[in-house]
C-alpha atoms as a PDB file:
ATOM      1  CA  UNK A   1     -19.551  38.023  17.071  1.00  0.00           C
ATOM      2  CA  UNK A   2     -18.654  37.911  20.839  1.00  0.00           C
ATOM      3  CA  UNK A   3     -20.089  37.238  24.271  1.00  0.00           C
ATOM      4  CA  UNK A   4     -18.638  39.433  27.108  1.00  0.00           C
ATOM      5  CA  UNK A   5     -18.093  39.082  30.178  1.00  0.00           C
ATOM      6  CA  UNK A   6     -17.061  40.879  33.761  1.00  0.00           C
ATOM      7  CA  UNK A   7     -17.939  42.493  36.859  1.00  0.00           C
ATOM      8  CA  UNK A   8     -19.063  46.237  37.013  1.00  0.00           C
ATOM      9  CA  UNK A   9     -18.498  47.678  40.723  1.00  0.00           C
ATOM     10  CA  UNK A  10     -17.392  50.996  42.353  1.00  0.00           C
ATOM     11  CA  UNK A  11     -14.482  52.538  42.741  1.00  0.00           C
ATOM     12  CA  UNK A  12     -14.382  51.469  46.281  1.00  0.00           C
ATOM     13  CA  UNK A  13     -14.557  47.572  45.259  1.00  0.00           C
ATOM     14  CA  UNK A  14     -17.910  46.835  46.092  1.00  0.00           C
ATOM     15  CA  UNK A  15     -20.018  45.333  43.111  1.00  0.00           C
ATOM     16  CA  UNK A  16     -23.473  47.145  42.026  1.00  0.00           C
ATOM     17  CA  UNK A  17     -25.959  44.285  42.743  1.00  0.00           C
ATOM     18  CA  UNK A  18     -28.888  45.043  39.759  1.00  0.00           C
ATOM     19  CA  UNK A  19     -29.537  46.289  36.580  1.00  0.00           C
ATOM     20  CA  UNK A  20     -27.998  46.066  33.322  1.00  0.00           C
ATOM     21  CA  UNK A  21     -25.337  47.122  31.092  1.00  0.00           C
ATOM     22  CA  UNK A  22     -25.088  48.486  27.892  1.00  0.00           C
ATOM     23  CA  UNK A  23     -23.311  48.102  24.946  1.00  0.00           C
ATOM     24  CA  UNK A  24     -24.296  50.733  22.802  1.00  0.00           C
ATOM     25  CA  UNK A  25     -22.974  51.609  18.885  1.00  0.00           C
ATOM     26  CA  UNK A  26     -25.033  54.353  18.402  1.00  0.00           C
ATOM     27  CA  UNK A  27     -27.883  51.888  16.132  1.00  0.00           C
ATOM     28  CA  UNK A  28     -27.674  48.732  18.508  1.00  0.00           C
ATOM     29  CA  UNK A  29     -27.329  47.896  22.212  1.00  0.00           C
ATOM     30  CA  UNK A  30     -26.462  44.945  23.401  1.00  0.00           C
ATOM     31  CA  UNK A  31     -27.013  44.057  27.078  1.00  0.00           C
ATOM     32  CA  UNK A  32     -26.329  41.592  30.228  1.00  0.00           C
ATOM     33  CA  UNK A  33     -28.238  41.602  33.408  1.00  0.00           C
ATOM     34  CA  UNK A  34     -26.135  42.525  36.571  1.00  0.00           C
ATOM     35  CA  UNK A  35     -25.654  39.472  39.243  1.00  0.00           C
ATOM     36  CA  UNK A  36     -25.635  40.569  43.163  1.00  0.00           C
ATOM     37  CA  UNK A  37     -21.883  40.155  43.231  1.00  0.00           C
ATOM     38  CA  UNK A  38     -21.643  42.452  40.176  1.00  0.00           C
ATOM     39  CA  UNK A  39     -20.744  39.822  37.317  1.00  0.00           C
ATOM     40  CA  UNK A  40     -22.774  39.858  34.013  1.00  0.00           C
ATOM     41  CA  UNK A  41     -22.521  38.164  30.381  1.00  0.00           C
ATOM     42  CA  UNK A  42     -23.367  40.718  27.907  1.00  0.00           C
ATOM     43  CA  UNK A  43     -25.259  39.459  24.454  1.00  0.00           C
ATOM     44  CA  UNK A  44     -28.061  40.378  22.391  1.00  0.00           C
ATOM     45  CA  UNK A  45     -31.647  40.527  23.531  1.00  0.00           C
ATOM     46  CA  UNK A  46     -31.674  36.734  23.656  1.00  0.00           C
ATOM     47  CA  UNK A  47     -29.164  35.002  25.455  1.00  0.00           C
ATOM     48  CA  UNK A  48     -27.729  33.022  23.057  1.00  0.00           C
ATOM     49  CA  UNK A  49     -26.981  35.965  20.980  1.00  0.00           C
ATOM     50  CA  UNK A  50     -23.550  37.351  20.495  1.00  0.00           C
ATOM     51  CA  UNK A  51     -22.262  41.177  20.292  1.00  0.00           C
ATOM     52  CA  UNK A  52     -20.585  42.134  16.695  1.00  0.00           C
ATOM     53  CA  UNK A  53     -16.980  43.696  16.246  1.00  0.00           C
ATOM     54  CA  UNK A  54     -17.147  47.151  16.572  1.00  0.00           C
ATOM     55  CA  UNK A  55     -16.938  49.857  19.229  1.00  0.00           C
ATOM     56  CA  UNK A  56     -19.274  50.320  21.830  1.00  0.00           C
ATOM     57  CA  UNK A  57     -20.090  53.218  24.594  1.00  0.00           C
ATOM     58  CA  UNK A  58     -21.303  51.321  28.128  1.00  0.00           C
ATOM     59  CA  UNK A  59     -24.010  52.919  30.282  1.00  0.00           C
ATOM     60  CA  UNK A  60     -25.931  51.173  33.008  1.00  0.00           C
ATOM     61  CA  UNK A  61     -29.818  50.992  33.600  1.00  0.00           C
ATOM     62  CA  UNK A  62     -32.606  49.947  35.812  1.00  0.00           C
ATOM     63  CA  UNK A  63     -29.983  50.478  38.919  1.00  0.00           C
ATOM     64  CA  UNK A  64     -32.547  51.879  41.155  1.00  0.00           C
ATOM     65  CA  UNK A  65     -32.008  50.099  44.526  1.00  0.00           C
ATOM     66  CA  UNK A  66     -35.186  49.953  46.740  1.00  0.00           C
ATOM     67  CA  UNK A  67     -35.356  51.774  49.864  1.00  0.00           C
ATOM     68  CA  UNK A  68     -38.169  52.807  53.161  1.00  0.00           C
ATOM     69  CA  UNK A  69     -40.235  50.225  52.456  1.00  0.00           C
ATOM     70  CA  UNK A  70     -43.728  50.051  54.153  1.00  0.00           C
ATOM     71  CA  UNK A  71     -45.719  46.990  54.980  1.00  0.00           C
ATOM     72  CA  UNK A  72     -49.406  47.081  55.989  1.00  0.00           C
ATOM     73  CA  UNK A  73     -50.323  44.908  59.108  1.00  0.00           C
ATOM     74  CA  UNK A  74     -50.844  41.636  56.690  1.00  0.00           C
ATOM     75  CA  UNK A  75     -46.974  41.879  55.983  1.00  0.00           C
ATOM     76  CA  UNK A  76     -48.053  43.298  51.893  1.00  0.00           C
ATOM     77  CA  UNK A  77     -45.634  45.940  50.341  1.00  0.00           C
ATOM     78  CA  UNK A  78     -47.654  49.033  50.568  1.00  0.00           C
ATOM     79  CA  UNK A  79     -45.263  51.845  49.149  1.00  0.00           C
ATOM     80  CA  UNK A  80     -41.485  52.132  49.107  1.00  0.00           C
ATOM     81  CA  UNK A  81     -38.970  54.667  47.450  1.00  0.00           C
ATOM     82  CA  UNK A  82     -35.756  53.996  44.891  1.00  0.00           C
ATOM     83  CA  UNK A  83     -32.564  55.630  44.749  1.00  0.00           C
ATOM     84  CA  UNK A  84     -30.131  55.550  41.742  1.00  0.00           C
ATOM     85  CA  UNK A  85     -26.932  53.776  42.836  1.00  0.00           C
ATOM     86  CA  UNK A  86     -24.769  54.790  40.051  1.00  0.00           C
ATOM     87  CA  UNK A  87     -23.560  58.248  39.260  1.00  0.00           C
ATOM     88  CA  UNK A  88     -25.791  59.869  36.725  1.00  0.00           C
ATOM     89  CA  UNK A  89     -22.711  60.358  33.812  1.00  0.00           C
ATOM     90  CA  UNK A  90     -22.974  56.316  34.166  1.00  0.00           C
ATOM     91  CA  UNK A  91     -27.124  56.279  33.297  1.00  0.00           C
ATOM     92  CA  UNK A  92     -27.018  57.730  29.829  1.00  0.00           C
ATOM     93  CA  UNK A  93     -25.373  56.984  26.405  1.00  0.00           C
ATOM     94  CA  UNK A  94     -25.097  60.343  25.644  1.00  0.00           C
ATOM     95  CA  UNK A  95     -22.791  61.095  28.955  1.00  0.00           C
ATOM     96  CA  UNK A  96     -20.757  58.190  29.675  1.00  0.00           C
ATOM     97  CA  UNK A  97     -17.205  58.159  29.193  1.00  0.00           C
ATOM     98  CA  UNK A  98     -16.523  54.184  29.319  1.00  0.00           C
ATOM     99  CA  UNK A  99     -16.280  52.621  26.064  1.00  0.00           C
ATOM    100  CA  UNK A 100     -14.992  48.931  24.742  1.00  0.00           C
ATOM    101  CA  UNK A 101     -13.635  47.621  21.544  1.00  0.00           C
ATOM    102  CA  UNK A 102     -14.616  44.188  20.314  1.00  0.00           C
ATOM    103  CA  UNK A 103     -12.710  42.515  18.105  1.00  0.00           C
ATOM    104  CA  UNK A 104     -12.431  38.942  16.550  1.00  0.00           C
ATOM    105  CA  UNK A 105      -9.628  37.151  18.739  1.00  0.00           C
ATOM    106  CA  UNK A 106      -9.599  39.920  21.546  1.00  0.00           C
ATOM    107  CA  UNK A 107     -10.544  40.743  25.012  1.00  0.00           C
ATOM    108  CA  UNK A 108     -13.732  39.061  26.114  1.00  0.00           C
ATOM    109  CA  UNK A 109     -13.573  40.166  29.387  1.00  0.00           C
ATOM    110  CA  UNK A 110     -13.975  43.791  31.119  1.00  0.00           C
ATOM    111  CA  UNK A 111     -13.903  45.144  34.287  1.00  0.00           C
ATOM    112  CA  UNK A 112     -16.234  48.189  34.701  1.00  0.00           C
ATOM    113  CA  UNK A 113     -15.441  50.568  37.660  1.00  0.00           C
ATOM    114  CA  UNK A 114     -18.268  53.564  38.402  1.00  0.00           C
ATOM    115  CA  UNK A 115     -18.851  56.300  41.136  1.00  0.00           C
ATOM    116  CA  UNK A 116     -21.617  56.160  43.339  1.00  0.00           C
ATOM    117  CA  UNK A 117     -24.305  58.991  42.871  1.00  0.00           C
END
């Protein structure tokens, strides 16, 4: 069993700043919360788990960035909108086209590069 780590950003270099990412088998995910410079340690649902060998399709959730926020007059969040900042083929298992091997004694590291919507 293996931790992972490394960045996940756009094509363009700049890093996605929230969310998560997935490591899904098809009967277990395994995930790592998304940093604002676009680093992330993927592991089980607790951090101190590990991923098992095996391969693994990579999809990203919970990337909605907030946007038009409006404040009433005591400075209180009264309503605000999200937009997706990943492509859509990135937001689902069943449409992704990144996928990672882990292995016992390999790569522990990965670089993920996306589109923007």
């Amino acid at each position: 069993m293996t931790k992972i780590s490394g960045t996940v950003k756009f094509s363009d270099g700049t890093p996605i700043t929230s969310g998560r990412i997935v490591f899904d088998d098809g009967k277990h995910s395994y995930f790592g919360t998304i940093q604002k410079d676009g680093a992330c340690v993927t592991g089980g649902v607790k951090p101190v788990e590990s991923i098992p060998d095996g391969v693994y399709k990579i999809w990203l959730a919970s990337t909605e960035k907030t946007v038009d926020e409006v404040f009433n007059d005591k400075n209180e969040l009264v309503s605000y909108n999200t937009v997706e900042q990943v492509a859509e083929k990135f937001r689902y298992v069943d449409k992704t086209d990144l996928v990672f091997e882990v292995k016992r004694g390999g790569t522990t590291t990965y670089d993920v590069v996306i589109e923007k919507p």
